[in-house]
Structures are given as C-alpha cells and as structure tokens.
C-alpha atoms as a PDB file:
ATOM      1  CA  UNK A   1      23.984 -51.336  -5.892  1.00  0.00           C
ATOM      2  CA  UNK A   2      21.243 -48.470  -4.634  1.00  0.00           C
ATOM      3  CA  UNK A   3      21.918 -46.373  -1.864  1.00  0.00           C
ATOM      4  CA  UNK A   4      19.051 -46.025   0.438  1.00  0.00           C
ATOM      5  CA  UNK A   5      18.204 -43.295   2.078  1.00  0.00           C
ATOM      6  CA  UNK A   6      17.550 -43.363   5.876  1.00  0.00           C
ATOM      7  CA  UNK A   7      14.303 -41.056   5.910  1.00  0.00           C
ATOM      8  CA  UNK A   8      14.231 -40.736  10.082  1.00  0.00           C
ATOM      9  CA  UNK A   9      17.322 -39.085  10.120  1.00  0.00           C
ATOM     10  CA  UNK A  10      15.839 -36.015   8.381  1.00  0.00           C
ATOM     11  CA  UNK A  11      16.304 -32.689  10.278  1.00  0.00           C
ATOM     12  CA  UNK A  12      13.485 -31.967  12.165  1.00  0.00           C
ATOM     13  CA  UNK A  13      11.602 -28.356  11.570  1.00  0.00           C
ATOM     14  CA  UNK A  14      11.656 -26.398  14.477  1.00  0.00           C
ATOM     15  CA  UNK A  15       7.674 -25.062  14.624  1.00  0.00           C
ATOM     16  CA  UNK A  16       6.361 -22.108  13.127  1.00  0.00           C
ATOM     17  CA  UNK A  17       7.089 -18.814  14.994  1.00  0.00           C
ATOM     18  CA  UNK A  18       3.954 -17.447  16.521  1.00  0.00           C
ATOM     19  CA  UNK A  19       2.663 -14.239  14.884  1.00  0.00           C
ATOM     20  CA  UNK A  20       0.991 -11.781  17.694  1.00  0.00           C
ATOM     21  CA  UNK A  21      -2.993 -11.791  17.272  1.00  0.00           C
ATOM     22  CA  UNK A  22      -3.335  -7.715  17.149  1.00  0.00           C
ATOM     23  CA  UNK A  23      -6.583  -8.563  20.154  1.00  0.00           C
ATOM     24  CA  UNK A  24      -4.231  -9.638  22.335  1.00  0.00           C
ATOM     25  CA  UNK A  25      -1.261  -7.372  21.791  1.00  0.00           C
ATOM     26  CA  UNK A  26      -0.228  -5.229  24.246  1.00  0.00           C
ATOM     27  CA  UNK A  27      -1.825  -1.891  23.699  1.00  0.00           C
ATOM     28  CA  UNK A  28       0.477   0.721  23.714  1.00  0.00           C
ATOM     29  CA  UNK A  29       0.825   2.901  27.025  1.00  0.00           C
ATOM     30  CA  UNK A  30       0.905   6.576  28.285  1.00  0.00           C
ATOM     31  CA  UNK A  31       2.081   8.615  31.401  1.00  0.00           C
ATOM     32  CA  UNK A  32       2.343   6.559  34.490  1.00  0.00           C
ATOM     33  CA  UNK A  33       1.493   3.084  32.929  1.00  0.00           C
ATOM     34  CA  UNK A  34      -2.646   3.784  31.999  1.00  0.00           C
ATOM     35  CA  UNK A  35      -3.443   2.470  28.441  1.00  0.00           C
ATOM     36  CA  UNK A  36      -3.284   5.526  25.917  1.00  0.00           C
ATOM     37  CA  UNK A  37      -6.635   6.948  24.778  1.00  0.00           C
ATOM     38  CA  UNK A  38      -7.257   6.920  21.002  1.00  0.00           C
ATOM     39  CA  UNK A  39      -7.811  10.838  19.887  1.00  0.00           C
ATOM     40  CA  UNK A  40     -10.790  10.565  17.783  1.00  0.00           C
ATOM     41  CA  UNK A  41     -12.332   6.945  18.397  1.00  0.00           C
ATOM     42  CA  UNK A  42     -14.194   5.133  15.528  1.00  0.00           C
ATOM     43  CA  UNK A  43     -13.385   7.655  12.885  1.00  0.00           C
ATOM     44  CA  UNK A  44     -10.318   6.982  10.563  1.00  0.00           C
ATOM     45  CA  UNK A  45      -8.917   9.331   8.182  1.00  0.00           C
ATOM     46  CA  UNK A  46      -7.417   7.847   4.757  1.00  0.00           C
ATOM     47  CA  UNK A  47      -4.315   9.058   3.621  1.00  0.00           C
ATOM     48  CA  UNK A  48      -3.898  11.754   1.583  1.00  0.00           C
ATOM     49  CA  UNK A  49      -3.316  11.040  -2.452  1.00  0.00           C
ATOM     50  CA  UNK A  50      -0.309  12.181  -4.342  1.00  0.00           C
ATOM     51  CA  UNK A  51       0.071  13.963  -7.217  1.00  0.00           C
ATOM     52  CA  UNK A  52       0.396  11.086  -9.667  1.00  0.00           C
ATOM     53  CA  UNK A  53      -2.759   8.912  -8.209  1.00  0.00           C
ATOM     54  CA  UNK A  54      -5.176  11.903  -8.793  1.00  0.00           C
ATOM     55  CA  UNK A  55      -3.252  12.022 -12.426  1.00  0.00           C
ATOM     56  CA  UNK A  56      -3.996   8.164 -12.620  1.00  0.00           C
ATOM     57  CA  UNK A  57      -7.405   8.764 -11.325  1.00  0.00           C
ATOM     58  CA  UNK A  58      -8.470  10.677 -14.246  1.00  0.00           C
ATOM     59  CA  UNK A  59      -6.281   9.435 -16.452  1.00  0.00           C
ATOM     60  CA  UNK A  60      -7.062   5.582 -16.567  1.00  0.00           C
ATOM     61  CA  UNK A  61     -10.672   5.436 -17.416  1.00  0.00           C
ATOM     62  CA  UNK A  62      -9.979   7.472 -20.668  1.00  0.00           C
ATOM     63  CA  UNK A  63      -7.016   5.536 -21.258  1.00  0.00           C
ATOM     64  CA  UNK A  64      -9.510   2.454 -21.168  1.00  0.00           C
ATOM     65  CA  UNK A  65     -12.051   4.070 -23.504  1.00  0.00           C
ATOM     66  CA  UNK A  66      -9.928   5.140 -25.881  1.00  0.00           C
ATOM     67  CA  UNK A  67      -7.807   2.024 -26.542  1.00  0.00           C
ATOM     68  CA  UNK A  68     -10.007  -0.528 -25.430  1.00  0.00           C
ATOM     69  CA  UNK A  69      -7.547  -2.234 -22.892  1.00  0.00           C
ATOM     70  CA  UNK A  70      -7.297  -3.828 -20.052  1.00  0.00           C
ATOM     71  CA  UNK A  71      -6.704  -1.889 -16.641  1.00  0.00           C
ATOM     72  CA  UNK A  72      -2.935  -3.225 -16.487  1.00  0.00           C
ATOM     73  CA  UNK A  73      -1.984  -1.706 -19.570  1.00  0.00           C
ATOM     74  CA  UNK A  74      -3.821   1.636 -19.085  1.00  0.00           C
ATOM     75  CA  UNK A  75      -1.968   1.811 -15.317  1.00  0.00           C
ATOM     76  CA  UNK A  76       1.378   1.134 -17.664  1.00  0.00           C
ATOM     77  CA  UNK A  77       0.788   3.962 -20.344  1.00  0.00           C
ATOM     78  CA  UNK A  78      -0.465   6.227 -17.089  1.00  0.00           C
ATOM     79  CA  UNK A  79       3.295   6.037 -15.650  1.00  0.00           C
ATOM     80  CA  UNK A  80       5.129   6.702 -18.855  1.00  0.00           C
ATOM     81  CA  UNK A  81       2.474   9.628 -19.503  1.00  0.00           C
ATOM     82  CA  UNK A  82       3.528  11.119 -16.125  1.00  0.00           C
ATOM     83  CA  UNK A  83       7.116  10.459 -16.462  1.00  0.00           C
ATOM     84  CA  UNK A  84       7.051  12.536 -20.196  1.00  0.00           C
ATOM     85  CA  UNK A  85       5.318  15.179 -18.575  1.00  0.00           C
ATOM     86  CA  UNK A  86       7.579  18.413 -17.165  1.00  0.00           C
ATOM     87  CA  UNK A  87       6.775  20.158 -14.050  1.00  0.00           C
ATOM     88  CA  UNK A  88       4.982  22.711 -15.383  1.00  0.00           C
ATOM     89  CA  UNK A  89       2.109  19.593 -17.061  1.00  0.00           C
ATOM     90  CA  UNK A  90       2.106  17.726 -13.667  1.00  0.00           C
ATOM     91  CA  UNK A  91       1.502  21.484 -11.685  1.00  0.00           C
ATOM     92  CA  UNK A  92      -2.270  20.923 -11.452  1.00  0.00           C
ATOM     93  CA  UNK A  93      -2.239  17.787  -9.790  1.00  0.00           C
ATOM     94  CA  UNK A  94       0.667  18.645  -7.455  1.00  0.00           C
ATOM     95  CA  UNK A  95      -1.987  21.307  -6.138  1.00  0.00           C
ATOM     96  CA  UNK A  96      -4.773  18.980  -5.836  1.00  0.00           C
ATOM     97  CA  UNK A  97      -2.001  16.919  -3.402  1.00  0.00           C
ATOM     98  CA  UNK A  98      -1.384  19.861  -1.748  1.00  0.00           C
ATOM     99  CA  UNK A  99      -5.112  20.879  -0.936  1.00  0.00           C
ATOM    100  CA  UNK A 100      -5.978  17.006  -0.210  1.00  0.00           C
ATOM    101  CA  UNK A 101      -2.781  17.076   2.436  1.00  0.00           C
ATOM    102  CA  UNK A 102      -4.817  20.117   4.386  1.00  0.00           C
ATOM    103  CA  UNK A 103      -7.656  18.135   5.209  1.00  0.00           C
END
C-alpha cells in the first residue's frame, strides 16, 4: 500500500571544495623565482570615484532632507536624476572624476 523509501541509498555529497586561505597562498613571484616586493608597503590607495558617485555624494543627503525618505529611495531618485540630465548638467562632476583619477 505505501512505498517506502530506502533512505541509505541516498547519493552521497562529495565534500566541500576547499577555498585557499589568502595567508597561505602562494605569493606571487618575480625575476628568477624571489617573491615580488610590494611598491609602496602598508599604504593603500582607494579607487578613484566616478562621475555619478560624487553626483550621488551630494545629491543624496538633500534628497533625504527634502523628502524625508529613506536612503533607498533617495539612491533611486539619484539614478533617474542623473539619467535626465544631458552632458552638458553631468560636465561638473565628470571633471571632479577626472581630477580625482590624477591623484
């Protein structure tokens, strides 16, 4: 009347794959086998911003003031702001992406 179900018969699962621990990686090498020298050692420079973050950056907070809402919405009314705006509107901030790519 029931069919039962023979639960050792399952597929086994094959263990998880082992994801490298970064420590013991191997470091990447230069001329002749010697382990590569970082160029500037403890200091890390960020990326450079684009045009629409430094846009967003200003953007956003007044976005917030003005119509009292959350951060998700004001990041949502920040993209179809820039996307209305012509080339000539978004020129500023493609300058301040420019100057912030020369550092």
């Amino acid at each position: 009347m029931f069919n039962l179900i023979d639960l050792t018969s399952e597929k086994k699962r094959s263990p998880p794959k082992k994801v490298a621990n970064p420590a013991t990686a191997e470091k990447p090498r230069g001329k002749g086998g010697k382990l590569a020298e970082p160029e500037s050692p403890g200091i890390k420079v960020p990326k450079a911003l684009n045009a629409y973050l430094f846009f967003s950056n200003e953007q956003i907070p007044l976005i917030k003031a003005k119509t009292n809402c959350s951060h998700h919405e004001a990041m949502k009314q920040s993209g179809v702001a820039w996307n209305a705006m012509t080339e000539e509107q978004k020129a500023p901030y493609i300058a301040l992406q420019e100057k912030d790519k020369q550092r």
